[in-house]
Protein backbone atom coordinates (compact mmCIF):
# COMPACT_ATOMS: atom_id res chain seq x y z
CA UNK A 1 114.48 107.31 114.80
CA UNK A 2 117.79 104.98 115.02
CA UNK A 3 116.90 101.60 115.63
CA UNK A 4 119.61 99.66 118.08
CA UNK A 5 117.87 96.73 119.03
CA UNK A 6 114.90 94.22 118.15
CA UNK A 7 113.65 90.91 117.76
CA UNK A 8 115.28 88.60 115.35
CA UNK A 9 111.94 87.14 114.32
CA UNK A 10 108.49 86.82 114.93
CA UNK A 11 106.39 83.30 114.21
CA UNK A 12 103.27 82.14 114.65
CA UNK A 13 103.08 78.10 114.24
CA UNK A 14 99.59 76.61 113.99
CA UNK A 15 100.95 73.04 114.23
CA UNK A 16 97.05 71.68 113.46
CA UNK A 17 97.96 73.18 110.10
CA UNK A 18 101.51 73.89 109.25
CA UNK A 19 100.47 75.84 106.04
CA UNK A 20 98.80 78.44 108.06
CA UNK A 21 101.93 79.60 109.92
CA UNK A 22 103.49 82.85 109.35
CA UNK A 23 106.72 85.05 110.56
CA UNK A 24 108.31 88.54 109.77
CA UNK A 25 111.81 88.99 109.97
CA UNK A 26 112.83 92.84 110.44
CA UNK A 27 116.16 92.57 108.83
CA UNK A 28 114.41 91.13 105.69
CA UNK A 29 114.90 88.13 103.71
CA UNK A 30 118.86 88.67 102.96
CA UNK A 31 121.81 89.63 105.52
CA UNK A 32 123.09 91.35 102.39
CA UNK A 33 122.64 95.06 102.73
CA UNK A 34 123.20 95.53 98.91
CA UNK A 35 120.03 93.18 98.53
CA UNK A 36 116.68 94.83 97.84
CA UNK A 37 115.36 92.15 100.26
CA UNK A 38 118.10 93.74 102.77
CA UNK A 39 115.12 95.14 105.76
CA UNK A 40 112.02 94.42 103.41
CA UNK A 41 110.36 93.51 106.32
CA UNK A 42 110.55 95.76 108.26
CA UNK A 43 107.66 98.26 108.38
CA UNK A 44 105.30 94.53 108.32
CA UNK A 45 107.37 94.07 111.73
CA UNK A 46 106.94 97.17 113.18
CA UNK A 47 103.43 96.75 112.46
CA UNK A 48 102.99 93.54 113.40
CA UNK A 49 101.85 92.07 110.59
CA UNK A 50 103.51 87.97 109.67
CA UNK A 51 103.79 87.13 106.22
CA UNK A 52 103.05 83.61 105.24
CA UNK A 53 106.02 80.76 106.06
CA UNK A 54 104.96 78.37 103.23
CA UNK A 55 106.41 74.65 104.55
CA UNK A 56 104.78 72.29 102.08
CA UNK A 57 106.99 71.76 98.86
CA UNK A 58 104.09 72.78 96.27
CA UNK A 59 103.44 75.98 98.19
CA UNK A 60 107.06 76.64 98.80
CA UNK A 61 107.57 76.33 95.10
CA UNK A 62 104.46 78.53 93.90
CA UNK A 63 105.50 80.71 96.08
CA UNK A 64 109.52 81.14 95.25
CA UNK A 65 109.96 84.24 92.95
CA UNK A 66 113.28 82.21 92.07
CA UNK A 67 115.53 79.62 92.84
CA UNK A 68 119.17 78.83 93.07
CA UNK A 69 120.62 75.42 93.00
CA UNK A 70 124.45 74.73 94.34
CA UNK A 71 126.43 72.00 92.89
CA UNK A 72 129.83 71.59 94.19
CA UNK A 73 133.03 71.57 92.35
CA UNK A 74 134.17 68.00 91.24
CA UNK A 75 136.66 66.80 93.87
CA UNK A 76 135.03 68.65 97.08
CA UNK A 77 134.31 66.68 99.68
């Protein structure tokens, strides 16, 4: 079956409790299609099944299976 069209994402925000939110995004994590994170979501969407959205900074960190951090070049403004 050729997917054309869908929903960009799905959340569910229990502002009572932020940490108990969730969201699936069918295109995956990355816009890059080389990315093995390119559509990882996908069959969670078309079941409709959220994964958690961590939003506090200790869970967002436990969670991260890496980070990146971006310094920019000396003279950019």
């Amino acid at each position: 079956m050729e997917v054309t069209g869908l929903s960009v994402v799905r959340c569910c925000f229990d502002l009572a409790d932020l940490a108990h939110s969730s969201c699936v995004i069918p295109g995956g994590a990355s816009g890059d299609s080389r990315s093995r994170h390119f559509a990882d979501q996908l069959e969670s969407w078309r079941d409709n099944v959220r994964v958690p959205l961590h939003y506090l900074e200790a869970e967002v960190s436990a969670a991260a299976a890496s980070s990146l951090t971006l310094t920019p070049a000396m003279g950019a403004s």
